[in-house]
C-alpha atoms as a PDB file:
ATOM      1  CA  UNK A   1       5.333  -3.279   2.904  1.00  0.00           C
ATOM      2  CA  UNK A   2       7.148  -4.868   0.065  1.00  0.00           C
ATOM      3  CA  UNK A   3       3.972  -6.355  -1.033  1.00  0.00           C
ATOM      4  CA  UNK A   4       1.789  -3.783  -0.499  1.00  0.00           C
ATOM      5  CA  UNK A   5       3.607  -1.377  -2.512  1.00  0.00           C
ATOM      6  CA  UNK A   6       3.325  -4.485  -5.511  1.00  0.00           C
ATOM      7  CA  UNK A   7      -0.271  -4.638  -5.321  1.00  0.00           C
ATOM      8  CA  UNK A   8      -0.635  -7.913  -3.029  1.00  0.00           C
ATOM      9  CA  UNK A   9      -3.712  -6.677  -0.922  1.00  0.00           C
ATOM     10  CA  UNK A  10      -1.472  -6.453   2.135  1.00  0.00           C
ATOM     11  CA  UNK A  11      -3.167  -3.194   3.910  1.00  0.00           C
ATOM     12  CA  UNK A  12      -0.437  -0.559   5.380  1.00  0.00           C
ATOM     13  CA  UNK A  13      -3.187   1.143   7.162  1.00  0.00           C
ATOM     14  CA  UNK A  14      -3.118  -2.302   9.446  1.00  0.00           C
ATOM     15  CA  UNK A  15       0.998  -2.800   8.952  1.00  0.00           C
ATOM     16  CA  UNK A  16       1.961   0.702   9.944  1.00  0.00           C
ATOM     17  CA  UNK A  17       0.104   1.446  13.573  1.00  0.00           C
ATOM     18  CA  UNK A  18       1.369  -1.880  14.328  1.00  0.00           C
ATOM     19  CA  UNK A  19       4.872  -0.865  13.531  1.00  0.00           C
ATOM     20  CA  UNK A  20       4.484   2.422  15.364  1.00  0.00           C
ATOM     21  CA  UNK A  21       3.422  -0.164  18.374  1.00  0.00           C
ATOM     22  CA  UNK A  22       6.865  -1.324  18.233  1.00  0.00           C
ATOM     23  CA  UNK A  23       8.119   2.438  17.839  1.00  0.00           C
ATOM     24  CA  UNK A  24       6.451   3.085  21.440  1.00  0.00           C
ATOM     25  CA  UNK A  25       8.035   0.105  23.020  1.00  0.00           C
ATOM     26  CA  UNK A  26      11.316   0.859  22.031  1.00  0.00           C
ATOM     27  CA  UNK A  27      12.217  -1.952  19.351  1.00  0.00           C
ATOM     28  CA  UNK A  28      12.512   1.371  16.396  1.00  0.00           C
ATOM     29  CA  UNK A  29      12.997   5.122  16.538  1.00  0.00           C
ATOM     30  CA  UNK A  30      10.669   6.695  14.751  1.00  0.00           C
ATOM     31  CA  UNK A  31      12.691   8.173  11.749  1.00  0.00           C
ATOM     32  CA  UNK A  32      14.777   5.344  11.070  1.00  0.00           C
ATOM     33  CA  UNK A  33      11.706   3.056  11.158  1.00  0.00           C
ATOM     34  CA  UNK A  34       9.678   5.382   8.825  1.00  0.00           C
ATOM     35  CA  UNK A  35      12.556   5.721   6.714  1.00  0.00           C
ATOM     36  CA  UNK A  36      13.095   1.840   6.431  1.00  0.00           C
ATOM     37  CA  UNK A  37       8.965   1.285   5.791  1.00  0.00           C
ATOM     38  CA  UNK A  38       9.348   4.331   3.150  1.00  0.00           C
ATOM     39  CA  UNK A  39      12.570   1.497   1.805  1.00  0.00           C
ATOM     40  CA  UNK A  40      10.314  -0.918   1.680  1.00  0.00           C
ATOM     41  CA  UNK A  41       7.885   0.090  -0.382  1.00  0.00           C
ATOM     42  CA  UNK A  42      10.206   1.674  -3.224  1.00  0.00           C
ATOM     43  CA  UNK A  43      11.205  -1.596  -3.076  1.00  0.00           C
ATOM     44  CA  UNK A  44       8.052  -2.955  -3.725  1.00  0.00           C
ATOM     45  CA  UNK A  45       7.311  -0.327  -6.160  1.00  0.00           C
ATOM     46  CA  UNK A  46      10.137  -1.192  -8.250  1.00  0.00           C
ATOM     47  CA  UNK A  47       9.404  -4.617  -8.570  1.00  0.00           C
ATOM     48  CA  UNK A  48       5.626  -3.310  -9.885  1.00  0.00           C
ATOM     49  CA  UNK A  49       7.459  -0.810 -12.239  1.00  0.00           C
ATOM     50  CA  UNK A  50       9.623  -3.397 -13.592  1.00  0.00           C
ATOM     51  CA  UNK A  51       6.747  -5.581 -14.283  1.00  0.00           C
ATOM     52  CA  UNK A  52       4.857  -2.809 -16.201  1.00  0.00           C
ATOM     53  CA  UNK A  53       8.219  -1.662 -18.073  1.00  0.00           C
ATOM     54  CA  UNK A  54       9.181  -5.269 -18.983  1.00  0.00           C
ATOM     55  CA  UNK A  55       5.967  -6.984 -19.009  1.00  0.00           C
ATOM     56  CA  UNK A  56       3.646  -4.282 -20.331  1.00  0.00           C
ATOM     57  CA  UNK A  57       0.131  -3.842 -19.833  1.00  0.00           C
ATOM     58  CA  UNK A  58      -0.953  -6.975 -20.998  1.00  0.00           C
ATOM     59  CA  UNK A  59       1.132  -9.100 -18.687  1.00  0.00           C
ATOM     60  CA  UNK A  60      -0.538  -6.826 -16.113  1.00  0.00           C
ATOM     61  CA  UNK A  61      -3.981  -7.807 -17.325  1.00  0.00           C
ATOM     62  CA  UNK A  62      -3.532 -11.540 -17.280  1.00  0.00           C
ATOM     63  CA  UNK A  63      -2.097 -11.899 -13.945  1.00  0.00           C
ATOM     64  CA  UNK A  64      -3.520  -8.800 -12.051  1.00  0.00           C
ATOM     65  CA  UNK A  65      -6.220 -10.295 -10.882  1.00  0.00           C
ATOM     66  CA  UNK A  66      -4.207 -12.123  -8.645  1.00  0.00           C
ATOM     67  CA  UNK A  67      -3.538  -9.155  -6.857  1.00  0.00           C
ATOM     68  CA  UNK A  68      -7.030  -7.773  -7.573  1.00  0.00           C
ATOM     69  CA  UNK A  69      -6.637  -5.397 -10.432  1.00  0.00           C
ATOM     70  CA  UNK A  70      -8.650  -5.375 -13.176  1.00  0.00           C
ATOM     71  CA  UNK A  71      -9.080  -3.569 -16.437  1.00  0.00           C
ATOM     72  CA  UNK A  72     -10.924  -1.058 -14.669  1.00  0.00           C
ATOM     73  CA  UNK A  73      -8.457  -0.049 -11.537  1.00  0.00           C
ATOM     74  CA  UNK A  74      -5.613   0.058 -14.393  1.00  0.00           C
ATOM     75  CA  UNK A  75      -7.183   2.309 -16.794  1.00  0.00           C
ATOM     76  CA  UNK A  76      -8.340   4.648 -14.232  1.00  0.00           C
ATOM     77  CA  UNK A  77      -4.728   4.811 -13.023  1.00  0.00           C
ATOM     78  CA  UNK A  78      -2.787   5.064 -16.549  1.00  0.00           C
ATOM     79  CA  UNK A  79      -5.567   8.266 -17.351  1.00  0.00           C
ATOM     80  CA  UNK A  80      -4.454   9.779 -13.692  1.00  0.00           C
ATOM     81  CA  UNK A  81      -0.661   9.345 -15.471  1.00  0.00           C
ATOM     82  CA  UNK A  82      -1.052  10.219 -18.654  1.00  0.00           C
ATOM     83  CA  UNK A  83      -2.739  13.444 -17.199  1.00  0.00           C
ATOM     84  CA  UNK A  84      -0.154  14.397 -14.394  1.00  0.00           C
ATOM     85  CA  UNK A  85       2.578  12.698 -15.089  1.00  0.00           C
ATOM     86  CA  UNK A  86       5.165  11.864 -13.239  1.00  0.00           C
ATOM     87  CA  UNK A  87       3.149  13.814  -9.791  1.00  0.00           C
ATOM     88  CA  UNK A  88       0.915  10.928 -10.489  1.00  0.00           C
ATOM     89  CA  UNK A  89       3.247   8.240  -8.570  1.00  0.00           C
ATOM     90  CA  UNK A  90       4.004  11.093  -5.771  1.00  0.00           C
ATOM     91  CA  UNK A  91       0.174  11.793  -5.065  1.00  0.00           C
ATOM     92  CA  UNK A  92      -1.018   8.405  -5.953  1.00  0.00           C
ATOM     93  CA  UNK A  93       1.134   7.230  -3.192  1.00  0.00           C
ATOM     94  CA  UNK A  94      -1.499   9.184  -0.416  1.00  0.00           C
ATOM     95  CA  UNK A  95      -4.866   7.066  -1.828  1.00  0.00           C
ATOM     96  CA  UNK A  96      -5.526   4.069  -0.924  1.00  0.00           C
ATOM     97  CA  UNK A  97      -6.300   1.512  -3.982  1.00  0.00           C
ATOM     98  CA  UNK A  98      -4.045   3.874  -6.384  1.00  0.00           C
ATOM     99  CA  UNK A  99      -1.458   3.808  -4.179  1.00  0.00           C
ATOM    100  CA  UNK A 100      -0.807  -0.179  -4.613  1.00  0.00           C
ATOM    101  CA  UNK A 101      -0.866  -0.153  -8.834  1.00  0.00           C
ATOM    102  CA  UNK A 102       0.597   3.110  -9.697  1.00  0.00           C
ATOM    103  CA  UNK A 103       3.984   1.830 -10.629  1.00  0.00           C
ATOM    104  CA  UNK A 104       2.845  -0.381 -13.280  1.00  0.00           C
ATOM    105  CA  UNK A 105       1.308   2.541 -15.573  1.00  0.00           C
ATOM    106  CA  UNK A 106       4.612   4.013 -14.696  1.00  0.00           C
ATOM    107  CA  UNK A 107       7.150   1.057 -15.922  1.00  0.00           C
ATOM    108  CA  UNK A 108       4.177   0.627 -19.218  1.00  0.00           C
ATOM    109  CA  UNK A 109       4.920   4.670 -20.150  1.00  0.00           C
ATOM    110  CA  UNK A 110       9.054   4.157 -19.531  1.00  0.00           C
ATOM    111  CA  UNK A 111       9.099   7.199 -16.861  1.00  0.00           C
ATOM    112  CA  UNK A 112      13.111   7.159 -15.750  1.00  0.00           C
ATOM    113  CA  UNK A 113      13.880   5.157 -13.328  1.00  0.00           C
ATOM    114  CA  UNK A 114      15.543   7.813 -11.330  1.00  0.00           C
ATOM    115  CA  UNK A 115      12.143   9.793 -11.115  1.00  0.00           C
ATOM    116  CA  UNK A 116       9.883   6.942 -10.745  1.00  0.00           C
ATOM    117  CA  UNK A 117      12.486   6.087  -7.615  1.00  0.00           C
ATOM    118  CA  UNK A 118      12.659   9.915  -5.884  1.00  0.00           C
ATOM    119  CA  UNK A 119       8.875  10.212  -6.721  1.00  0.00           C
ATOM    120  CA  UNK A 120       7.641   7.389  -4.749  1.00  0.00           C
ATOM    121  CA  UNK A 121      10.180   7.045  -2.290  1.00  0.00           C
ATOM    122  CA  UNK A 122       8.961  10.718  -1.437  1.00  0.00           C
ATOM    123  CA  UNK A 123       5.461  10.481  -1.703  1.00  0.00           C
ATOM    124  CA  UNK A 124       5.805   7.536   0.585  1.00  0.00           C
ATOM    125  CA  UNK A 125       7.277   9.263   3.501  1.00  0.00           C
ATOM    126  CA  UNK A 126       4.102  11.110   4.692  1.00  0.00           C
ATOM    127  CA  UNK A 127       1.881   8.227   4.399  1.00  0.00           C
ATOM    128  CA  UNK A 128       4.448   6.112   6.363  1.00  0.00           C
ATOM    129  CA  UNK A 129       5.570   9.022   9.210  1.00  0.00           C
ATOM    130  CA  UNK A 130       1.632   9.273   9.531  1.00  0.00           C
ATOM    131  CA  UNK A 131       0.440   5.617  10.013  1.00  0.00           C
ATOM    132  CA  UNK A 132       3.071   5.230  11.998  1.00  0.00           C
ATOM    133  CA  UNK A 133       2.781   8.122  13.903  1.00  0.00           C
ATOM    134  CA  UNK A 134      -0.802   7.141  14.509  1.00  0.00           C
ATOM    135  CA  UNK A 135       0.054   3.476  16.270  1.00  0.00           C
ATOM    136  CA  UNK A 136       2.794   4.880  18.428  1.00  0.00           C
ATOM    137  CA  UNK A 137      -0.024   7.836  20.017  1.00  0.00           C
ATOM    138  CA  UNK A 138      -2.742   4.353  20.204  1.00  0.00           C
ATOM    139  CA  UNK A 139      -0.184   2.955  22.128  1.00  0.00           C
ATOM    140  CA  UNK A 140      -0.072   5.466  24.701  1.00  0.00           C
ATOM    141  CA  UNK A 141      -4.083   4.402  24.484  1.00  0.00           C
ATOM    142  CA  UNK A 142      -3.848   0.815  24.988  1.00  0.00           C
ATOM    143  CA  UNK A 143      -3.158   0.233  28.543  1.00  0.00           C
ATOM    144  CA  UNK A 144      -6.657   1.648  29.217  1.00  0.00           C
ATOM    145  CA  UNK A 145      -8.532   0.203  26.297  1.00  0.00           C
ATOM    146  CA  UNK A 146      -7.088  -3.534  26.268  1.00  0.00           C
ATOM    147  CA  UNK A 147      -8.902  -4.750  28.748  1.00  0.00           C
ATOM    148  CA  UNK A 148     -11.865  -4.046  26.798  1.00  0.00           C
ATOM    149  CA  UNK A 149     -10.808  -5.163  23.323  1.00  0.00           C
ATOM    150  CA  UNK A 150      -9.573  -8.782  25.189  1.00  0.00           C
ATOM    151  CA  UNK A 151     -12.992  -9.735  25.610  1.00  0.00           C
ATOM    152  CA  UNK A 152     -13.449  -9.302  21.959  1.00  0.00           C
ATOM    153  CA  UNK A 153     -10.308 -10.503  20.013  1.00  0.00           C
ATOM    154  CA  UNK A 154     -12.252 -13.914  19.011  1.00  0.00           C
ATOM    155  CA  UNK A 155     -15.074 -11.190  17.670  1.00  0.00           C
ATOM    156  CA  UNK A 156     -12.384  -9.059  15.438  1.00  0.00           C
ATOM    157  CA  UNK A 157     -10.423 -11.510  14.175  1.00  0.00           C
ATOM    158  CA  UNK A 158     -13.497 -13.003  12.533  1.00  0.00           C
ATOM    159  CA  UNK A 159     -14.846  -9.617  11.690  1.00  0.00           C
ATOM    160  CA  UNK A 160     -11.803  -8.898   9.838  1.00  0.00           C
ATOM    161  CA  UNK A 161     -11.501 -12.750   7.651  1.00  0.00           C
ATOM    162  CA  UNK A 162     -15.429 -11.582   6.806  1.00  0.00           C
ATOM    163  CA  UNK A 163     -14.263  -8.216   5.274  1.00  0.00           C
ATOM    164  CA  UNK A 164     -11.460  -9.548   3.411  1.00  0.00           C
ATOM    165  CA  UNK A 165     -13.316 -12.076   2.153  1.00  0.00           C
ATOM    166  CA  UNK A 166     -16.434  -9.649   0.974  1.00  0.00           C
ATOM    167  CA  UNK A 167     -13.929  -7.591  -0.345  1.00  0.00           C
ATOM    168  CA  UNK A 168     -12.831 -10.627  -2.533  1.00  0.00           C
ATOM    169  CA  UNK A 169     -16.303 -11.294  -3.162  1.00  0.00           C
ATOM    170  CA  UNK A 170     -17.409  -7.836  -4.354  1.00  0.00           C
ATOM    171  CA  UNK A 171     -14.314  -8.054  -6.955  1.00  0.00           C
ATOM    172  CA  UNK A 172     -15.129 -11.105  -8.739  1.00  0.00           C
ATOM    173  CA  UNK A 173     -18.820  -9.977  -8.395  1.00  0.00           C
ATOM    174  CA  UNK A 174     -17.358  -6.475 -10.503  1.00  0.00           C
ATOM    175  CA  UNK A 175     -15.398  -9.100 -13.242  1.00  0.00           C
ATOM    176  CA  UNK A 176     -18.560 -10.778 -13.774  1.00  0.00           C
END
């Protein structure tokens, strides 16, 4: 989640329902592991705001692709701050590709420190509780639908290395 939340392309939609796997086995309770994922990405998030506030947007553009952002993905998050302000880093916490850059605009305009923290430390609880949330209820699910998915784990794992790697693909296509 650290990563994630510092724009490595680490999905929480996968890390999440596999936590809340562990949630319905037992390993967690539900609150204190959403409130420890929530930790984890302010954590990550800080690291991405300190980068923006110490680095500064051009730092950001030289090594961002890295972690797939571009010129593009930047700007369109620094106009969604400069218009909303400090909501921004709540409700850019609840989309998806937003979600993963927001706290570099934030460190590049100096929001406090104290906000930037209660901001995304809040707007990551519903996104976490709900991921989560959603892997503990497929585990109730999985005793009937393993059986069928073990005939095709060879099938999804290479599925999944092809979308990651179009995804990859389609970026550097987009630089170009």
């Amino acid at each position: 989640m650290i990563l994630e939340s510092l724009g490595i392309p680490v999905p929480s939609e996968i890390i999440l329902p596999v936590f809340g796997l562990l949630i319905a086995r037992g390993v967690f309770g539900f609150w204190p592991g959403v409130l420890l994922m929530a930790a984890m990405q302010t954590i990550g998030s800080w690291i991405g705001y300190a980068i923006g506030y110490y680095g500064g947007r051009p730092l950001a553009l030289r090594y961002g692709r890295w972690v797939l952002m571009d010129e593009r993905s930047l700007g369109h998050a620094e106009r969604w701050f400069e218009r909303y302000g400090p909501w921004t880093v709540f409700f850019g916490r609840f989309l998806p590709v937003l979600r993963t850059f927001i706290s570099w605009p934030a460190g590049f305009s100096r929001m406090s420190a104290g906000s930037f923290t209660v901001f995304t430390f809040l707007g990551a609880l519903p996104w976490t509780a709900f991921l989560i949330w959603v892997g503990v209820h497929f585990a109730a699910s999985l005793p009937r639908i393993e059986p069928i998915l073990s005939h095709y784990n060879l099938l999804l794992a290479v599925l999944a290395v092809l979308i990651v790697i179009f995804f990859f693909w389609l970026h550097l296509r987009r630089r170009r």
